[in-house]
Protein backbone atom coordinates (compact mmCIF):
# COMPACT_ATOMS: atom_id res chain seq x y z
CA UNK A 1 100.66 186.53 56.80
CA UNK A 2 97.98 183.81 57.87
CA UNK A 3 99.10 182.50 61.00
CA UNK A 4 101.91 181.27 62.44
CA UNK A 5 102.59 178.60 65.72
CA UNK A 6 105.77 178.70 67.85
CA UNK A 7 108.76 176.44 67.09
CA UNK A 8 109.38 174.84 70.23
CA UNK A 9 113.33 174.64 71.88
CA UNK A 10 114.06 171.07 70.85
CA UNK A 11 112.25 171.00 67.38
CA UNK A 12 111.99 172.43 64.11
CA UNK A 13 110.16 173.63 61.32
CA UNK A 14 109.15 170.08 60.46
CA UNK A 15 107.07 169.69 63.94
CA UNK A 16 105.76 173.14 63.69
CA UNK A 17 104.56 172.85 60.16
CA UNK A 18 101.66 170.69 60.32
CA UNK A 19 100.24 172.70 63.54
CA UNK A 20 100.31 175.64 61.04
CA UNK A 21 98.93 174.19 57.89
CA UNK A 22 96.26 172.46 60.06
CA UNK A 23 94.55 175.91 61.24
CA UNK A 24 94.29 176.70 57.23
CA UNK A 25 91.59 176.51 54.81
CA UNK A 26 93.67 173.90 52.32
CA UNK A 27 91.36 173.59 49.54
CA UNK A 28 91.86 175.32 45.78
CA UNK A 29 95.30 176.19 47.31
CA UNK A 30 98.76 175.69 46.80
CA UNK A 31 101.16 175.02 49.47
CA UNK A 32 105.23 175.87 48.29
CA UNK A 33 108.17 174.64 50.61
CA UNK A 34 111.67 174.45 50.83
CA UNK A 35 114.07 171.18 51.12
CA UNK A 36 113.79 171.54 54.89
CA UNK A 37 109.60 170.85 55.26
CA UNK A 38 109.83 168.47 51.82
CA UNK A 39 108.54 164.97 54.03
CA UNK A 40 105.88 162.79 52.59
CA UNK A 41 103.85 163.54 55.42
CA UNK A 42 103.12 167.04 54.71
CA UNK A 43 102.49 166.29 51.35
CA UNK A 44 100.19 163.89 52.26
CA UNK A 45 98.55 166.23 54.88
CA UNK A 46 98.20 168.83 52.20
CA UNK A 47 96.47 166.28 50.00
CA UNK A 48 93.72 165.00 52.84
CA UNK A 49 92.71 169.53 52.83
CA UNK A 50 92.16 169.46 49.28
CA UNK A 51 95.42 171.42 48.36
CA UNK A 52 97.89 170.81 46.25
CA UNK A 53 101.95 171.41 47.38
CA UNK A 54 105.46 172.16 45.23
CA UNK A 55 108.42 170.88 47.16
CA UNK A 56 111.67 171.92 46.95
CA UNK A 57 113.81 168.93 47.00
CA UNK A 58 117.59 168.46 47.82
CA UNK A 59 119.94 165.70 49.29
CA UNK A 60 117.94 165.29 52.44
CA UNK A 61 115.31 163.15 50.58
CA UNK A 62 118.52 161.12 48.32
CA UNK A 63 116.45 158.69 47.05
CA UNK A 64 113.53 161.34 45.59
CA UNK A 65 117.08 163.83 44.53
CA UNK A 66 118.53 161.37 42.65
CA UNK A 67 115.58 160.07 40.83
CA UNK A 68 114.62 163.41 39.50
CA UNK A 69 118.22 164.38 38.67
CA UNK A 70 118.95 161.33 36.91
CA UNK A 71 115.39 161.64 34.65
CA UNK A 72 116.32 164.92 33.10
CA UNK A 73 120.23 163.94 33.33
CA UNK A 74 119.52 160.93 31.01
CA UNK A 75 115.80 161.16 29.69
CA UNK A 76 113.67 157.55 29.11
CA UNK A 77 111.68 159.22 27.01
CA UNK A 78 111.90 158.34 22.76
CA UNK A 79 111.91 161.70 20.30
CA UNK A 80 108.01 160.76 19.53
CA UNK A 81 107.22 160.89 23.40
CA UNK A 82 108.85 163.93 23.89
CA UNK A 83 105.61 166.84 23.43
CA UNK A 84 103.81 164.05 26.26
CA UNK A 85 106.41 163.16 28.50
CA UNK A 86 108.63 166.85 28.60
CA UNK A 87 108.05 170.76 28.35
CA UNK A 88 109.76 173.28 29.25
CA UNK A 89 109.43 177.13 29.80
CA UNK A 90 112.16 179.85 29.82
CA UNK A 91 112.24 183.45 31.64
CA UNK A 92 114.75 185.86 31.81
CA UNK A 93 115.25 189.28 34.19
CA UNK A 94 117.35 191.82 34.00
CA UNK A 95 117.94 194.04 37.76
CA UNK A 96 120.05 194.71 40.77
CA UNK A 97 122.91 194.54 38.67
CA UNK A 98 122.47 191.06 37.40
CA UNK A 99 120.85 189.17 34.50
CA UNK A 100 119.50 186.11 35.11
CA UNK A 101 117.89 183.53 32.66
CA UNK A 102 115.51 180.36 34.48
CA UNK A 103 114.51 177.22 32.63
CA UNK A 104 111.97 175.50 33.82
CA UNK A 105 111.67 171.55 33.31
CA UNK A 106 108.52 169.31 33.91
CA UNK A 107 107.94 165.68 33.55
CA UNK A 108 105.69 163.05 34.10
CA UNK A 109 107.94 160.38 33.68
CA UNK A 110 108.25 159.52 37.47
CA UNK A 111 104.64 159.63 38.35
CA UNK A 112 104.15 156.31 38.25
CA UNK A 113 107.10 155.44 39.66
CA UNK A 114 107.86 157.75 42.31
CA UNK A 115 107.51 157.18 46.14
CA UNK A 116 105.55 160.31 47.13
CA UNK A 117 101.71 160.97 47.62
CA UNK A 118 100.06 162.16 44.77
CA UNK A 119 103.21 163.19 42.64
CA UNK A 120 101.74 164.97 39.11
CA UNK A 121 105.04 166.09 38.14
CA UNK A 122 108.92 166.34 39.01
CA UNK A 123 110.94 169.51 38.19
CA UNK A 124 114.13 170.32 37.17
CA UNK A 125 115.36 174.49 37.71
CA UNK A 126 118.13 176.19 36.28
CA UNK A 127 119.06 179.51 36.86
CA UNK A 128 121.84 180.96 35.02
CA UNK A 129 122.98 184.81 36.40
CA UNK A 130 125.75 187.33 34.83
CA UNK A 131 126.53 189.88 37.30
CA UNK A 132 126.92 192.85 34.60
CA UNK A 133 129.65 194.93 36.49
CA UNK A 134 132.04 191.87 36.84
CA UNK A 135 130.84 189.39 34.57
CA UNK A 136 131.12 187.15 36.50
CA UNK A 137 128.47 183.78 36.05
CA UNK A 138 126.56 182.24 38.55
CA UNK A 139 124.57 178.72 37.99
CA UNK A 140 121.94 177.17 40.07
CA UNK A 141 120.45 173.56 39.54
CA UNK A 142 117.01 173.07 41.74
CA UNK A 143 114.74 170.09 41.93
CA UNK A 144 111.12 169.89 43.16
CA UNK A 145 108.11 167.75 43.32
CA UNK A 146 104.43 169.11 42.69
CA UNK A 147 101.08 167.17 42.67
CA UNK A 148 99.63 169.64 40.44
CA UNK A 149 99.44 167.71 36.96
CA UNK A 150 99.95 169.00 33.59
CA UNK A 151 96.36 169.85 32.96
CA UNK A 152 96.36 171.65 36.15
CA UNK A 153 100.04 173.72 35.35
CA UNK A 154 102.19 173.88 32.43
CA UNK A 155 105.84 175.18 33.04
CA UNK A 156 105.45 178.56 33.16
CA UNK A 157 102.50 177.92 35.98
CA UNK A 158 105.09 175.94 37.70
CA UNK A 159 107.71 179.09 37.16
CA UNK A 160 105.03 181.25 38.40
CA UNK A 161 104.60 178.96 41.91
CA UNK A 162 108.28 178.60 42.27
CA UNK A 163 108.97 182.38 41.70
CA UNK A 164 105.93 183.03 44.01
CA UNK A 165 107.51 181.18 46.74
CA UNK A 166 111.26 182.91 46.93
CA UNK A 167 109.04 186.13 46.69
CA UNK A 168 107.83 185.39 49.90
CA UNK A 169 111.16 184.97 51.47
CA UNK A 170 112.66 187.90 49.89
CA UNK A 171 109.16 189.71 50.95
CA UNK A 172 108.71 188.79 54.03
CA UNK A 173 111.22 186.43 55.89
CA UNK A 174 114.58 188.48 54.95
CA UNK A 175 113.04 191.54 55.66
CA UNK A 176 112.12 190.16 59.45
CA UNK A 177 115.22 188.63 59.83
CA UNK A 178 117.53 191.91 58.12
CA UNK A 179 115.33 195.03 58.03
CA UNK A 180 113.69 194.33 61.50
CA UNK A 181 116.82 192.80 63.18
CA UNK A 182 114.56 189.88 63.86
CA UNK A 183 117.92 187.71 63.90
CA UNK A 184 119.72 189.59 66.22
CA UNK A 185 117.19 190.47 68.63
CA UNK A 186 117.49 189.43 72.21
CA UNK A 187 114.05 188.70 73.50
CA UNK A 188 113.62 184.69 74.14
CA UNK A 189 111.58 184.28 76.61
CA UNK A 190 108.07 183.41 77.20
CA UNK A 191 105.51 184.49 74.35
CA UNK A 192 107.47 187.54 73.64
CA UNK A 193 109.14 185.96 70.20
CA UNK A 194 105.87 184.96 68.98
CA UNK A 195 104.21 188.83 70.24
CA UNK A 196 107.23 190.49 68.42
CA UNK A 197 107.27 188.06 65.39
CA UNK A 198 103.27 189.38 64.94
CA UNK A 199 103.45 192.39 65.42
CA UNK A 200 106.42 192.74 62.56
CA UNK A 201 104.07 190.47 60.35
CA UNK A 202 101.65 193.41 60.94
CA UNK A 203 103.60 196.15 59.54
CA UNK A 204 105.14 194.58 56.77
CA UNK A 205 101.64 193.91 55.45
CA UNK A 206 100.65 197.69 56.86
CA UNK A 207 103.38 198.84 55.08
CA UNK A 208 102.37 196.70 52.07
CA UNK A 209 98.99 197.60 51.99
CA UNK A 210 100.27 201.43 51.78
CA UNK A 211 102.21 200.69 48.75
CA UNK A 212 105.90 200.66 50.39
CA UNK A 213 108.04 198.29 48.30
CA UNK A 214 111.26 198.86 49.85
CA UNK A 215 110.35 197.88 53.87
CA UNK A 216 113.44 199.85 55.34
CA UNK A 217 112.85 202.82 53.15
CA UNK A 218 109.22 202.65 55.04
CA UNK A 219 110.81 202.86 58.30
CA UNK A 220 112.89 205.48 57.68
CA UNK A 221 110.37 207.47 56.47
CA UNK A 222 107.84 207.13 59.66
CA UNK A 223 111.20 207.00 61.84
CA UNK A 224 111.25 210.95 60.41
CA UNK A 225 107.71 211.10 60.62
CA UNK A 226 106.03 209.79 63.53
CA UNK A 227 102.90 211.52 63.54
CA UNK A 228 102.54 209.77 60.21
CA UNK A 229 103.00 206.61 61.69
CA UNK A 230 100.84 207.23 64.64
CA UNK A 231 97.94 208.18 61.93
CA UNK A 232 98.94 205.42 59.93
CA UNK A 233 97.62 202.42 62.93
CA UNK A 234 95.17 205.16 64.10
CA UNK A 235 96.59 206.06 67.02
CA UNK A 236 96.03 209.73 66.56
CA UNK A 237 92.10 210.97 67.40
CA UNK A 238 90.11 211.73 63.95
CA UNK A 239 89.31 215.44 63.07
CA UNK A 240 85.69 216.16 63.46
C-alpha cells in the first residue's frame, strides 16, 4: 500500500482519487481502475505524470460502453486488416472449485476516433467459469480503455494488468473489508477510520512480507501465538 487520503462525508472515490494519485511518482507506471474512477480527467491526470492507466468501463460512461461493445460486436475491420487492427490472447485456470477460461480482445480501431485522452487501445473481456461440483456456467463480458499501445502491450500484457488489478482487490480490499471486519466496524469519527484503515494496510503487507497467503489463517495463527506476534512488529526486547 502507497498511500491513501480520506473520502470525505459528501463525496466519493472520484474526489478522493486525484488527491491520491497526485502524492505518487506517475512515471514508467501503470495506473488500473474500476468503472467507478473511469472519468477523462483522471486519465488525463495520469497522462500529465508520465503514466499510463487501464480503465474499466461500464454503462456510466454510455457513450465510451457502447462504442467499444459495438467494435468487437460488429468489427470494421476487412479479413486483410485483421493481424493490424485485432489480437487476441486466451488463459485458462483451474481452482476453488471452478474452471474458468478469459479471452482477451484488443483493438486499435477506436483510437482515432474515440473521445478519451490518449486512448492506445479498447478492450473487450470474457470470462467464461464452470463451477465443477454443479456444473453450473457462469459468463462475464468486461470492457476497458488503456493508453498503453500495441508496441507497448500485446494481449496477454493487457491480461496480465487486468488480472493484476482484481488481485489487488481480492489481496487487499476484501480482505480489509471481510477478514478485518473493516465493513462492519463502528469507529467513524475523527481520524480514527483513516488510523485503523493504516494500520490494517500494515499488517496485510507484514503478513505478506512473512509469506502468509491466506490473511485470516495469519491471524489465527498469532491470535494462538501472541508472543509471535509481539516479535513479529518487535515489540518484544532482543536477546543479547
Amino acid at each position: 500500500m502507497l498511500g491513501q487520503v480520506e473520502v470525505g462525508a459528501k463525496t466519493n472515490e472520484i474526489g478522493a482519487a486525484p488527491a491520491l494519485l497526485a502524492q505518487m511518482e506517475l512515471s514508467n507506471t501503470v495506473t488500473t481502475v474500476d468503472a467507478l474512477l473511469a472519468q477523462r480527467s483522471l486519465a488525463q491526470q495520469i497522462l500529465d505524470g508520465g503514466g499510463h492507466y487501464l480503465m474499466v468501463i461500464k454503462r456510466n460512461q454510455p457513450e465510451t460502453y457502447e462504442a467499444i461493445a459495438q467494435l468487437f460486436a460488429d468489427p470494421p475491420w476487412l479479413p486483410h486488416e485483421r493481424e493490424s487492427e485485432y489480437w487476441t490472447h486466451t488463459s485458462s485456470e483451474k481452482g476453488h472449485g471452478r474452471y474458468e477460461t478469459r479471452v482477451l480482445e484488443a483493438s486499435i480501431s477506436l483510437n482515432g476516433w474515440l473521445n478519451w485522452p490518449g486512448v492506445g487501445q479498447v478492450m473487450r473481456r470474457r470470462c467464461t467459469r464452470l463451477m465443477v461440483g454443479t456444473g453450473e456456467v457462469e459468463e462475464e463480458t468486461t470492457y476497458a480503455v488503456t493508453s498503453l499501445g500495441r508496441e507497448q502491450a500485446g494481449a496477454s500484457q493487457l491480461e496480465g494488468f487486468w488480472r493484476g488489478h482484481w488481485g489487488i482487490e481480492n489481496k487487499v480490499h476484501y480482505v480489509r473489508d471481510t477478514t478485518m471486519g473493516e465493513d462492519t466496524g463502528q469507529v467513524h469519527t475523527g481520524n480514527a477510520p483513516q488510523a485503523m484503515a493504516a494500520l490494517r494496510n500494515a499488517i496485510i503487507s507484514l503478513l505478506r512480507r512473512e509469506g502468509w497467503k491466506n490473511i485470516a489463517n495469519a491471524l489465527r495463527h498469532f491470535d494462538a501465538h501472541p508472543k509471535r506476534a509481539l516479535d513479529l512488529i518487535g515489540a518484544l526486547p532482543s536477546r543479547l
